[in-house]
PDB file of N, CA and C in Angstrom:
ATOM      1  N   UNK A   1      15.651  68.466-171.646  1.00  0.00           N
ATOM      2  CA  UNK A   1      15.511  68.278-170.218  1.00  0.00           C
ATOM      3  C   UNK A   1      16.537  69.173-169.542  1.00  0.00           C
ATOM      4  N   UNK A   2      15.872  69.745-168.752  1.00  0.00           N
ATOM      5  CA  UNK A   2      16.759  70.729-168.030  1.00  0.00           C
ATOM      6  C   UNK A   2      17.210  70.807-166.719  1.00  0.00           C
ATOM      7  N   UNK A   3      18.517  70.626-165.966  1.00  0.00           N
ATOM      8  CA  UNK A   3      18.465  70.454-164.289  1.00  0.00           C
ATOM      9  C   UNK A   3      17.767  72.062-163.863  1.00  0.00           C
ATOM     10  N   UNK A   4      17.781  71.956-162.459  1.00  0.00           N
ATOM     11  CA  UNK A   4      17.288  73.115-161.615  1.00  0.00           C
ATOM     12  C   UNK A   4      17.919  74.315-161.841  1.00  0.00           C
ATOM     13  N   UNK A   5      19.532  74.247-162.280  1.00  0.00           N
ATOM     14  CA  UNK A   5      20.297  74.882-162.517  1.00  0.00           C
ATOM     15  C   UNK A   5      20.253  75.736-164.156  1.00  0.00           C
ATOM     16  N   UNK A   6      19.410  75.196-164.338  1.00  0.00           N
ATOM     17  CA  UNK A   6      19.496  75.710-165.909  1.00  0.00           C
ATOM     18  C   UNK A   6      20.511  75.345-166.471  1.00  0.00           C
ATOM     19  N   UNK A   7      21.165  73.989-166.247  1.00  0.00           N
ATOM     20  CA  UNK A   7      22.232  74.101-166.816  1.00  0.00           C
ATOM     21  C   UNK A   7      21.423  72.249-167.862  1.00  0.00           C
ATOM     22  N   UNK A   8      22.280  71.966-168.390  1.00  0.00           N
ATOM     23  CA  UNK A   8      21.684  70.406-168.940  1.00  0.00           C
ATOM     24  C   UNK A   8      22.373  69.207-168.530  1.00  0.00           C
ATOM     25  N   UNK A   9      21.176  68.274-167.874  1.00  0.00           N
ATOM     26  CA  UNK A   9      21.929  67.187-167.138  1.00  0.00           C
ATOM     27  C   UNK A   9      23.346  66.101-168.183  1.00  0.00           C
ATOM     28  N   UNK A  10      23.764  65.316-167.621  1.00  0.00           N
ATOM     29  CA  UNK A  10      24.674  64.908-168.135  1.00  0.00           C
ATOM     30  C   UNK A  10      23.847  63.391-169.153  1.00  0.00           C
ATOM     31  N   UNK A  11      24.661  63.750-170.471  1.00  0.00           N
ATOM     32  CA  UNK A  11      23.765  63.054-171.048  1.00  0.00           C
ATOM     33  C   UNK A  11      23.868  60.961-170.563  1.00  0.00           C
ATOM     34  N   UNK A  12      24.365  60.320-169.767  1.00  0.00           N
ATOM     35  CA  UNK A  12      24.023  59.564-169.489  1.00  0.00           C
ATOM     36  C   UNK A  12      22.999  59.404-168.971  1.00  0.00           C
ATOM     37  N   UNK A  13      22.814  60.209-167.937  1.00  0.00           N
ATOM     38  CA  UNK A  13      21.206  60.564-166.899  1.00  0.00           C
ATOM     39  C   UNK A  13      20.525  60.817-168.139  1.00  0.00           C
ATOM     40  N   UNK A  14      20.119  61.328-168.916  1.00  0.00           N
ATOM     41  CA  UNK A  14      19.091  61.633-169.446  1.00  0.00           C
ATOM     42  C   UNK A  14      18.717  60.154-170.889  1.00  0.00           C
ATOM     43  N   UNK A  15      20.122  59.507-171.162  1.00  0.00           N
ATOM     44  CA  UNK A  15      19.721  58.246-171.713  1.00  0.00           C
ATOM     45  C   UNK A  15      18.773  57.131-170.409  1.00  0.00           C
ATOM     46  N   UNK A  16      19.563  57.428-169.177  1.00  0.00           N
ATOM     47  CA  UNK A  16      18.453  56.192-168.368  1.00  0.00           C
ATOM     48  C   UNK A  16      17.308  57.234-168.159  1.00  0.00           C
ATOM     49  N   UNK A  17      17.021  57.847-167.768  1.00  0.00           N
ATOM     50  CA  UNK A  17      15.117  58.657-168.371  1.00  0.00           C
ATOM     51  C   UNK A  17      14.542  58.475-169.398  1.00  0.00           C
ATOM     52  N   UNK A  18      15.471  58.489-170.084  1.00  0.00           N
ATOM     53  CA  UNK A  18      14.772  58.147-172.062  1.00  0.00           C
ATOM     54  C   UNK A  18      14.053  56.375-171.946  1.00  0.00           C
ATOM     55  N   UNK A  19      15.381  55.881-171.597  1.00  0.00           N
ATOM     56  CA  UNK A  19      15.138  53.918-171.497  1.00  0.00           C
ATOM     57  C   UNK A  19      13.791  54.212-170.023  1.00  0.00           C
ATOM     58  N   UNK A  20      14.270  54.236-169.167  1.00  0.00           N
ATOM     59  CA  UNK A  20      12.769  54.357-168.602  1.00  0.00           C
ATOM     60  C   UNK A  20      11.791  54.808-168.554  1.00  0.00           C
ATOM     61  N   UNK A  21      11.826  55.730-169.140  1.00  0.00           N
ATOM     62  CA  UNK A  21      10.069  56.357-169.886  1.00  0.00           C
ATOM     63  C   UNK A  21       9.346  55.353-170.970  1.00  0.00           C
ATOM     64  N   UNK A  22      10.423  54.665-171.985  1.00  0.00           N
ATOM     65  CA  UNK A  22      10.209  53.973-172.976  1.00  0.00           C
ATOM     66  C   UNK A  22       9.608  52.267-172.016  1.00  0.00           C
ATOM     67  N   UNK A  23      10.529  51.919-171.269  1.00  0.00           N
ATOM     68  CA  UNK A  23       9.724  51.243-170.638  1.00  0.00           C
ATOM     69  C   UNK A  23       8.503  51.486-169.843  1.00  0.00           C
ATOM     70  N   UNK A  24       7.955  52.599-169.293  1.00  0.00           N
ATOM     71  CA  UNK A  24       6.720  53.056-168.876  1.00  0.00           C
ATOM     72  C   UNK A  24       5.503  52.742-169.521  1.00  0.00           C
ATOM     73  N   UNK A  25       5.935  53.478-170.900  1.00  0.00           N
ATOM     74  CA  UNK A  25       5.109  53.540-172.093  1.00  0.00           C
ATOM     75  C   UNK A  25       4.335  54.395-172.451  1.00  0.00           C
ATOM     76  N   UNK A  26       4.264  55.608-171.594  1.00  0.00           N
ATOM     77  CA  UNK A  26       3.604  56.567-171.762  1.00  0.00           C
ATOM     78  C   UNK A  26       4.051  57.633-172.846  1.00  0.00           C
ATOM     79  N   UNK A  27       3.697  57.554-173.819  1.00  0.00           N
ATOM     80  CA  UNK A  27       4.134  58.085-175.354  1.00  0.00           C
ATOM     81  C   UNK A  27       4.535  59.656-175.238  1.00  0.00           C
ATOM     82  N   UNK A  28       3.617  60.555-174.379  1.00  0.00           N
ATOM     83  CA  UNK A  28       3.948  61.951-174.036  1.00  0.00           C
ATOM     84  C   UNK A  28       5.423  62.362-173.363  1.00  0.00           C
ATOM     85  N   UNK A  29       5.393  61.422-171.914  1.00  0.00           N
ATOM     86  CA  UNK A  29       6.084  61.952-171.311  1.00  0.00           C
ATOM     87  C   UNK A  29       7.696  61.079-171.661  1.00  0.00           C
ATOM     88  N   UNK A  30       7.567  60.460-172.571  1.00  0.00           N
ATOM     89  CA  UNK A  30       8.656  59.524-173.393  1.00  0.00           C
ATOM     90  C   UNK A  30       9.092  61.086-174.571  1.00  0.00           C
ATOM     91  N   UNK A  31       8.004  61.852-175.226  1.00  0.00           N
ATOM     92  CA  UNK A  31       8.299  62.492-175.918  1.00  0.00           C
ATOM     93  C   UNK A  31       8.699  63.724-175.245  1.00  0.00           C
ATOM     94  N   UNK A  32       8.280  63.934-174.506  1.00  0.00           N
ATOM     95  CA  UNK A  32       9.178  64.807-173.337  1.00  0.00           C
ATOM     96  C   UNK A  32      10.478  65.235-172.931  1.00  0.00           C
ATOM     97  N   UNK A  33      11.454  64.426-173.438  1.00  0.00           N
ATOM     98  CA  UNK A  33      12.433  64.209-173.817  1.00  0.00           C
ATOM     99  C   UNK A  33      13.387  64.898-175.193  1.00  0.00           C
ATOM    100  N   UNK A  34      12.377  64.570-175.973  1.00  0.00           N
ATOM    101  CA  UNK A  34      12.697  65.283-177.176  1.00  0.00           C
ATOM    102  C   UNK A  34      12.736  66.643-177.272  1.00  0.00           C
ATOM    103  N   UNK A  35      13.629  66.770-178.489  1.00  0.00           N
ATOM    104  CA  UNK A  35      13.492  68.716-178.491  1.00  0.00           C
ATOM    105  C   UNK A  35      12.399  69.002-179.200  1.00  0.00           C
ATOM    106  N   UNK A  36      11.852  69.657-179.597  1.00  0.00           N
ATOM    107  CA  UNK A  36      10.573  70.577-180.065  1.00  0.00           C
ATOM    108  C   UNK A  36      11.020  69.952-181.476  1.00  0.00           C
ATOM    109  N   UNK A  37      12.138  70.501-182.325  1.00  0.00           N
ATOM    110  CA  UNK A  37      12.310  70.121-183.612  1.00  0.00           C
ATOM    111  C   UNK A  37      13.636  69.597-184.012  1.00  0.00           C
ATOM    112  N   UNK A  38      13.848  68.169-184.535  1.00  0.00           N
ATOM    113  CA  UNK A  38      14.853  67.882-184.866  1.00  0.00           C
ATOM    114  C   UNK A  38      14.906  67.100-186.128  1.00  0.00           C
ATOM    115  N   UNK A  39      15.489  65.674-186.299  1.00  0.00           N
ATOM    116  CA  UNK A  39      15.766  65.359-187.519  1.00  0.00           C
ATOM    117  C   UNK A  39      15.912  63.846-187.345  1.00  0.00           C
ATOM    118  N   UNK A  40      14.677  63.273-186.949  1.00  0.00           N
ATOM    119  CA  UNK A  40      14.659  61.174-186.410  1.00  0.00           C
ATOM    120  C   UNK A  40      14.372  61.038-187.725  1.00  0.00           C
ATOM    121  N   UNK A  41      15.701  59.903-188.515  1.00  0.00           N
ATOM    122  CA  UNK A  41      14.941  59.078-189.479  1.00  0.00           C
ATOM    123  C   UNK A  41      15.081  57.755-188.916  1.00  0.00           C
ATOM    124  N   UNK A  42      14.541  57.021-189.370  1.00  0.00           N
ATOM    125  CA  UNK A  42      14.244  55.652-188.794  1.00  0.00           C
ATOM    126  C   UNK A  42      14.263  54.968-190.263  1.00  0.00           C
ATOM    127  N   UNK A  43      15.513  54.185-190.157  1.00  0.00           N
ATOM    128  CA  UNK A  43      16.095  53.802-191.702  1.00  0.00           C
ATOM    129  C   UNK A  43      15.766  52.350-191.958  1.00  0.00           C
ATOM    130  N   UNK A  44      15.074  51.953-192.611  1.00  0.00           N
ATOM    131  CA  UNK A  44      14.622  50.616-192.926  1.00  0.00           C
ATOM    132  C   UNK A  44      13.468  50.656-194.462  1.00  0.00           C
ATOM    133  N   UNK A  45      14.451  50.201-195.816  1.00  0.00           N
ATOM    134  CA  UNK A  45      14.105  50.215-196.987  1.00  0.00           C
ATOM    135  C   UNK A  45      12.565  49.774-197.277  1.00  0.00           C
ATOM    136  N   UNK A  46      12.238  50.529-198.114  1.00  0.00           N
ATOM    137  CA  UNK A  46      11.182  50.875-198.147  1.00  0.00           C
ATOM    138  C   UNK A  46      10.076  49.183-198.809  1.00  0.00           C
ATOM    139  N   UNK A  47      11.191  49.031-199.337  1.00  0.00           N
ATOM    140  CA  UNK A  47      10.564  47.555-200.329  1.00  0.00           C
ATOM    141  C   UNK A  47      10.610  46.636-198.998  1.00  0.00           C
ATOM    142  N   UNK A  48      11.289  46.857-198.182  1.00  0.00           N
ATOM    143  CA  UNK A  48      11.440  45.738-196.871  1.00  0.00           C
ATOM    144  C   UNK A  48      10.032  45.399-196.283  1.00  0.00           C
ATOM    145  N   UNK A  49       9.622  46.606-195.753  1.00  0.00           N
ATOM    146  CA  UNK A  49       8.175  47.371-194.890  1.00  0.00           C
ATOM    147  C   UNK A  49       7.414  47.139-195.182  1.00  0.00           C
ATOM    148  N   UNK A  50       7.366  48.622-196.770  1.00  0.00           N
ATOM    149  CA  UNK A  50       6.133  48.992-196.783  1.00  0.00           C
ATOM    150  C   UNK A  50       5.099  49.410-195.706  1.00  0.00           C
ATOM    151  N   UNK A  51       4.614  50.863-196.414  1.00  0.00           N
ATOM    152  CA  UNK A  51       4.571  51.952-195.355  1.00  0.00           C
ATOM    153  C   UNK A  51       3.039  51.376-194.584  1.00  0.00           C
ATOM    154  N   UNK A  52       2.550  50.786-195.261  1.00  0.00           N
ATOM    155  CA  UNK A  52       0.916  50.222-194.604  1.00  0.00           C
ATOM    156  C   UNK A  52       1.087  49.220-193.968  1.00  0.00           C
ATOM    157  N   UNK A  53       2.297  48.609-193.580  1.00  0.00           N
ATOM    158  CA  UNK A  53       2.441  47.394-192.864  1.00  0.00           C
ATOM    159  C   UNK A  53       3.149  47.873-191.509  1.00  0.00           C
ATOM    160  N   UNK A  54       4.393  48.872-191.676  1.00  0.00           N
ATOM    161  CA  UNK A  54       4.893  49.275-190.481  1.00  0.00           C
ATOM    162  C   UNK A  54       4.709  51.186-190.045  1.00  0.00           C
ATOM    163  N   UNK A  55       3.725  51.533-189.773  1.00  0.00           N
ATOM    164  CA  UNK A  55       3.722  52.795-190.013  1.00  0.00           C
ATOM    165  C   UNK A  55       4.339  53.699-189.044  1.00  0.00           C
ATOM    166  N   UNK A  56       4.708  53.124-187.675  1.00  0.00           N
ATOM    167  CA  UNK A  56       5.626  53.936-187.026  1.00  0.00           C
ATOM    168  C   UNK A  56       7.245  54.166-187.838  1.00  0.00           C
ATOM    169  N   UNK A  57       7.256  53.491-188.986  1.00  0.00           N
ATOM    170  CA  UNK A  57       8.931  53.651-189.813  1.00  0.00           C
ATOM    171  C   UNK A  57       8.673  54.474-190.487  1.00  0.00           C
ATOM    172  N   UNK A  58       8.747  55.746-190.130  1.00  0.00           N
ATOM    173  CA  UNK A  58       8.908  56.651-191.334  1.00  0.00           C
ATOM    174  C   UNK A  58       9.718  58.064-190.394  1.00  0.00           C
ATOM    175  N   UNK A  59       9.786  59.274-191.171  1.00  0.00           N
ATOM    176  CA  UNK A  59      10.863  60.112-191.064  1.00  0.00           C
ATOM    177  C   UNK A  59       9.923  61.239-189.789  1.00  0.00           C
ATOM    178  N   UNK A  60      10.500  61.410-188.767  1.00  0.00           N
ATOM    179  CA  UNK A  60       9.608  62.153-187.610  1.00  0.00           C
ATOM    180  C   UNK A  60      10.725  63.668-187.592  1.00  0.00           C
ATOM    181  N   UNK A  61       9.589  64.603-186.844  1.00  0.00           N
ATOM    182  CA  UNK A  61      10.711  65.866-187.103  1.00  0.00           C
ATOM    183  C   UNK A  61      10.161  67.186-186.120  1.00  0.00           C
ATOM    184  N   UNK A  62       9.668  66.628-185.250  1.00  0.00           N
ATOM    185  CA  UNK A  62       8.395  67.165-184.102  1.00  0.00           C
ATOM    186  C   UNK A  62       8.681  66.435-182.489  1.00  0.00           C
ATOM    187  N   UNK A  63       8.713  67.148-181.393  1.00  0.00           N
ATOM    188  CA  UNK A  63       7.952  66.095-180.198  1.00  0.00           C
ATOM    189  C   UNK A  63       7.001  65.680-180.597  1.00  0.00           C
ATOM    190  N   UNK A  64       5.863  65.865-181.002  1.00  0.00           N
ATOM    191  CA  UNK A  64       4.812  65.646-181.052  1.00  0.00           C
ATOM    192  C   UNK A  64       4.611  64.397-181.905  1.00  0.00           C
ATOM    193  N   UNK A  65       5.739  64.013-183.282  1.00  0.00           N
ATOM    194  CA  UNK A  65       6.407  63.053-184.143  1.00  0.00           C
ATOM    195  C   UNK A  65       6.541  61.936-183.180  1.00  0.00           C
ATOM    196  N   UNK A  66       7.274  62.451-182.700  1.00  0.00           N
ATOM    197  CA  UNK A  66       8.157  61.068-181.583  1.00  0.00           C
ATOM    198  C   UNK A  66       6.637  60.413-180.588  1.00  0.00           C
ATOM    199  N   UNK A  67       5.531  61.577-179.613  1.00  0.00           N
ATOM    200  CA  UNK A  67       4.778  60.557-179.181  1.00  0.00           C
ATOM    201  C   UNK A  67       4.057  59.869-180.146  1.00  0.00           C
ATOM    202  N   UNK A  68       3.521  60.579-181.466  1.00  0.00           N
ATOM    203  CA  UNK A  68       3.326  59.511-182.383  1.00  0.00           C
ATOM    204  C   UNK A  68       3.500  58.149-182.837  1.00  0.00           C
ATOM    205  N   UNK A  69       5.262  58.273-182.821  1.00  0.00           N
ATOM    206  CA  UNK A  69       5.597  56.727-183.110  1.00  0.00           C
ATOM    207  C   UNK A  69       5.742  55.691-182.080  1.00  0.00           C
ATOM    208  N   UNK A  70       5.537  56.375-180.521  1.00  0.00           N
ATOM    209  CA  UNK A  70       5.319  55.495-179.487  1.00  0.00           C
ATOM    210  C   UNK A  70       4.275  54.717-179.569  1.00  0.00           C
ATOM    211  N   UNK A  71       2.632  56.096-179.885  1.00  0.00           N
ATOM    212  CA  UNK A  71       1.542  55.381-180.049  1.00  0.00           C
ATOM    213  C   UNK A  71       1.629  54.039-180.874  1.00  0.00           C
ATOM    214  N   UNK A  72       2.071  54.713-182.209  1.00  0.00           N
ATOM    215  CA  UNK A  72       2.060  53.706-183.102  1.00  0.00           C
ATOM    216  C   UNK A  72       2.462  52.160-183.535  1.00  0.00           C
ATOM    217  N   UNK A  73       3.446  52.354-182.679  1.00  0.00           N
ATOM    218  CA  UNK A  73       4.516  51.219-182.173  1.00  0.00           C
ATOM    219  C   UNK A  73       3.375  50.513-181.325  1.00  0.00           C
ATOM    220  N   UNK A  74       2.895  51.203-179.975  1.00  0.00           N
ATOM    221  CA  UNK A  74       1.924  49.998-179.613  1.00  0.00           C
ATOM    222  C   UNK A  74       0.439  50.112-180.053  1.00  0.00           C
ATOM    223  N   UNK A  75       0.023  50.154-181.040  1.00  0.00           N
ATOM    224  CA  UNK A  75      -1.216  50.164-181.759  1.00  0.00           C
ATOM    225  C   UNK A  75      -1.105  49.579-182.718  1.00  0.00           C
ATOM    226  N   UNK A  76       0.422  48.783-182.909  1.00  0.00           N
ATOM    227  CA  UNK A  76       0.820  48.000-184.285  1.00  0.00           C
ATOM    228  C   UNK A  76       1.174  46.318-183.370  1.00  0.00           C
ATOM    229  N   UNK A  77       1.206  46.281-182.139  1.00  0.00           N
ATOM    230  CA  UNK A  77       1.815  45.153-181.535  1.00  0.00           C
ATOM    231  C   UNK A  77       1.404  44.930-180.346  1.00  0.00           C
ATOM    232  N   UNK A  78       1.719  43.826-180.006  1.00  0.00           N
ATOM    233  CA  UNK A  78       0.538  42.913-179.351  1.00  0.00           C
ATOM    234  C   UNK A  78       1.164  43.450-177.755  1.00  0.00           C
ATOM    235  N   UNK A  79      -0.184  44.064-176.608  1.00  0.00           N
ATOM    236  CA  UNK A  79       0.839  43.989-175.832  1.00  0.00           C
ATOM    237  C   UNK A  79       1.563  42.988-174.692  1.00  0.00           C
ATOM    238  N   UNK A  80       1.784  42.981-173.936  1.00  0.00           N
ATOM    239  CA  UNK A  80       2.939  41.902-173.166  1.00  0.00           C
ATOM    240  C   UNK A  80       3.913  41.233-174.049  1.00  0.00           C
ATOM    241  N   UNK A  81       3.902  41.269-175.541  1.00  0.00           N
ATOM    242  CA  UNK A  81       4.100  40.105-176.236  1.00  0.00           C
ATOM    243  C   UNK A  81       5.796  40.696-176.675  1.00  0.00           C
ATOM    244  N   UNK A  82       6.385  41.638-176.014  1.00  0.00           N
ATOM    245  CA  UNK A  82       7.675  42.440-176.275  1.00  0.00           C
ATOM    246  C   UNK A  82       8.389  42.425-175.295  1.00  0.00           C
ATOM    247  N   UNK A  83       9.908  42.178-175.733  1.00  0.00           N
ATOM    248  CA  UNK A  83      11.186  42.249-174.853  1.00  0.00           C
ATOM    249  C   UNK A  83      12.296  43.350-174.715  1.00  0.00           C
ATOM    250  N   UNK A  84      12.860  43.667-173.832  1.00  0.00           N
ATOM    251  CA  UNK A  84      13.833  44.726-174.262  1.00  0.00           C
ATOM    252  C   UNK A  84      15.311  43.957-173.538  1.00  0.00           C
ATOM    253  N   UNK A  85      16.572  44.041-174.300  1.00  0.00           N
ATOM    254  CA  UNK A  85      17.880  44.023-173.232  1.00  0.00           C
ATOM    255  C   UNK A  85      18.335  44.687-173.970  1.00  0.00           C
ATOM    256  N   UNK A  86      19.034  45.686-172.932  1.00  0.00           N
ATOM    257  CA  UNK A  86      19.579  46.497-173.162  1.00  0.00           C
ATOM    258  C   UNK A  86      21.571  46.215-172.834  1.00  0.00           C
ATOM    259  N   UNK A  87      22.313  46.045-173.371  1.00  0.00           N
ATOM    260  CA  UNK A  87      23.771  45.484-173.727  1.00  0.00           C
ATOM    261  C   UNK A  87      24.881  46.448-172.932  1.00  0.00           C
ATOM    262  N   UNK A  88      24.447  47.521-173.552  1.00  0.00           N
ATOM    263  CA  UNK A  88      25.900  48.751-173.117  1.00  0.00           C
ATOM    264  C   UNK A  88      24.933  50.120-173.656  1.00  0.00           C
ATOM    265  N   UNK A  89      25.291  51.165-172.718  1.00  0.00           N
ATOM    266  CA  UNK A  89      25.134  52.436-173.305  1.00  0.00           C
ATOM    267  C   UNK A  89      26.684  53.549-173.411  1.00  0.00           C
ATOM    268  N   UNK A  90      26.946  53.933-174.554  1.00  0.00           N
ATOM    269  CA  UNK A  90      28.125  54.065-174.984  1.00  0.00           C
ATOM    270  C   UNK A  90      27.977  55.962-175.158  1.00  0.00           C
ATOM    271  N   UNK A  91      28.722  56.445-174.012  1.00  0.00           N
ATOM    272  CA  UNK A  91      28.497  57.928-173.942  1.00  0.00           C
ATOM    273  C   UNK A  91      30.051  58.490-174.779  1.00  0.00           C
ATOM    274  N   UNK A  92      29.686  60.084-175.233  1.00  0.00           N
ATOM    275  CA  UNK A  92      31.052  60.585-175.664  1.00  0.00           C
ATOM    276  C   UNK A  92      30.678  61.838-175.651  1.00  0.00           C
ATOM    277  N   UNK A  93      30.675  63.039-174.491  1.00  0.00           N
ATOM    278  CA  UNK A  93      30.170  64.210-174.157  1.00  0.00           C
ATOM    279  C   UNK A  93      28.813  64.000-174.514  1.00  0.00           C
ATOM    280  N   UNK A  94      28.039  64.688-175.694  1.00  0.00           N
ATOM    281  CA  UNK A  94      26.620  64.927-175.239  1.00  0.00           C
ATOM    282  C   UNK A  94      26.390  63.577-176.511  1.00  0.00           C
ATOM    283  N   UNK A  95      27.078  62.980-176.564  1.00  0.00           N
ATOM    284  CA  UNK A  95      26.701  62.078-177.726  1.00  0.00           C
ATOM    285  C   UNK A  95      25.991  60.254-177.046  1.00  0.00           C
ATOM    286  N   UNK A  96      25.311  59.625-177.363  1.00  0.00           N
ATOM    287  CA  UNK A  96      25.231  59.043-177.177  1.00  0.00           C
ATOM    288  C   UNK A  96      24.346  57.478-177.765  1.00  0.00           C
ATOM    289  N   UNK A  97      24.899  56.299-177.532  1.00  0.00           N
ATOM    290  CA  UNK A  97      24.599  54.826-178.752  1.00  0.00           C
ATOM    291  C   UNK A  97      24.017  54.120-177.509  1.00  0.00           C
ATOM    292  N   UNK A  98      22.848  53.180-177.438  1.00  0.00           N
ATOM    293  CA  UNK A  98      22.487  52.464-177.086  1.00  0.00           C
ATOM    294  C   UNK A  98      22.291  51.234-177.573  1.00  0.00           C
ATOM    295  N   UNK A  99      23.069  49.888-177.159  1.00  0.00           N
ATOM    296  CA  UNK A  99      23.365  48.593-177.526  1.00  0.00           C
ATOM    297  C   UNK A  99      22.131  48.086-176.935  1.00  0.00           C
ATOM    298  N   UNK A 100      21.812  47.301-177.784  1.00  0.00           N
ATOM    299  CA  UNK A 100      20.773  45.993-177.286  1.00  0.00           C
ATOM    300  C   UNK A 100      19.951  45.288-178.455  1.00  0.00           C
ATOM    301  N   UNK A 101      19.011  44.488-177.920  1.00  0.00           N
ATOM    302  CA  UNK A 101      17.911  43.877-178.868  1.00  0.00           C
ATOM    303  C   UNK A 101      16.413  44.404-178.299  1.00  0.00           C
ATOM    304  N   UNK A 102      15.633  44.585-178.842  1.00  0.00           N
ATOM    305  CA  UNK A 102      14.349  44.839-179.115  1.00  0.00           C
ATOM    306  C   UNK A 102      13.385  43.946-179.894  1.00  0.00           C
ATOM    307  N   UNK A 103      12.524  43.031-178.923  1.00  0.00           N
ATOM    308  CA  UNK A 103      11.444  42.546-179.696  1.00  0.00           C
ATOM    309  C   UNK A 103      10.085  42.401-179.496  1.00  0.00           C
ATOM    310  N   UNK A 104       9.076  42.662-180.571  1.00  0.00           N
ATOM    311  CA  UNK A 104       8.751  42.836-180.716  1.00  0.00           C
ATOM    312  C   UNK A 104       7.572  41.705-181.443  1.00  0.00           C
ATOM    313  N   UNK A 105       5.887  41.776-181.211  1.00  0.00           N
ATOM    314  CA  UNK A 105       5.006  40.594-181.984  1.00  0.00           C
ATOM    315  C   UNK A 105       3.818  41.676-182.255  1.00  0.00           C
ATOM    316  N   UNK A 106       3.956  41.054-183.799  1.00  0.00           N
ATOM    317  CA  UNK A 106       3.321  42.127-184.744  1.00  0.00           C
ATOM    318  C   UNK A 106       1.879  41.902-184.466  1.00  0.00           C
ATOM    319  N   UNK A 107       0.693  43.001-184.002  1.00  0.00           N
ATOM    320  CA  UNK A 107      -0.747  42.693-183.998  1.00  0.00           C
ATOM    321  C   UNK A 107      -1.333  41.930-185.023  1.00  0.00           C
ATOM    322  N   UNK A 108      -1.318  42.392-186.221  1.00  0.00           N
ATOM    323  CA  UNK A 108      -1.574  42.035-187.516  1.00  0.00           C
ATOM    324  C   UNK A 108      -1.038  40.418-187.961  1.00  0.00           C
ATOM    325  N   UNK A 109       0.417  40.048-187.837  1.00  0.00           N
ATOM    326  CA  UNK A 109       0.105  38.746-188.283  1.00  0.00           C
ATOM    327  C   UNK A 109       0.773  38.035-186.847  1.00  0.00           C
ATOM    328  N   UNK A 110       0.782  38.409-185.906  1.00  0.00           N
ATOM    329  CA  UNK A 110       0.943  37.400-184.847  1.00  0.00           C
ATOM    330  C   UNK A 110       2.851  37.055-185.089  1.00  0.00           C
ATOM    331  N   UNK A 111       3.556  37.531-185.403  1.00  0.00           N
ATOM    332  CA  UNK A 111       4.678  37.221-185.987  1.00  0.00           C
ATOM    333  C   UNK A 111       5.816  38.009-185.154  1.00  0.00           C
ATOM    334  N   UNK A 112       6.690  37.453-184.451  1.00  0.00           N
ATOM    335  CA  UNK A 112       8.009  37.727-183.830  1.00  0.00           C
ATOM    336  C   UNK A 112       8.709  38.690-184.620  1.00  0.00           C
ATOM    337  N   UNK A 113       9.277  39.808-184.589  1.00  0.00           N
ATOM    338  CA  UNK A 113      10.762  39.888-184.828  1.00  0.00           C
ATOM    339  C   UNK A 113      11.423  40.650-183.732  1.00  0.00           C
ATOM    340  N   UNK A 114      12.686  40.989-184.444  1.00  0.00           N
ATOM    341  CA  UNK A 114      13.780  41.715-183.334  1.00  0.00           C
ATOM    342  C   UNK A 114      14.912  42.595-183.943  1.00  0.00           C
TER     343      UNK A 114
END
């Protein structure tokens, strides 16, 4: 994301665009965000899952990756049936951690987690 200036906004601004696109839900312009090519793993053991049960968990490396796992995320879960709070967002120059809980009710077995 780029200001007018060609220069790059400050990465807090661009974490609240990220959190509000994600709340939008629009998978493109959520991936919009992303760089062209980078390096998302999304770490959660494999014996836990299993890849036919959660298929947005796996290793993305594309924009095009990332609107993927938006789709996928809601094509795996029920919608209205999800919460977000968000805790603290924790900046350090272009670095940045987002605190909270995320939950989530699985299409498939009707089942909560977070």
């Amino acid at each position: 994301m780029s200001a007018a200036n060609g220069r790059t906004p400050a990465t807090r601004t661009v974490v609240e665009e990220l959190l509000r696109r994600i709340g939008e839900g629009d998978p493109e312009r959520i991936a919009g965000l992303y760089a062209e090519r980078g390096d998302w793993k999304l770490s959660w053991p494999e014996d836990e899952h299993g890849r036919s049960a959660t298929p947005w968990i796996r290793h993305r490396s594309t924009r095009a990756d990332a609107a993927a796992h938006y789709r996928e995320l809601a094509a795996h879960h029920r919608p209205g049936a999800a919460a977000t709070a968000i805790e603290r967002v924790l900046v350090d120059g272009g670095d940045a951690v987002v605190l909270g809980e995320i939950r989530q009710t699985a299409a498939a077995t009707g089942r909560e987690y977070r």
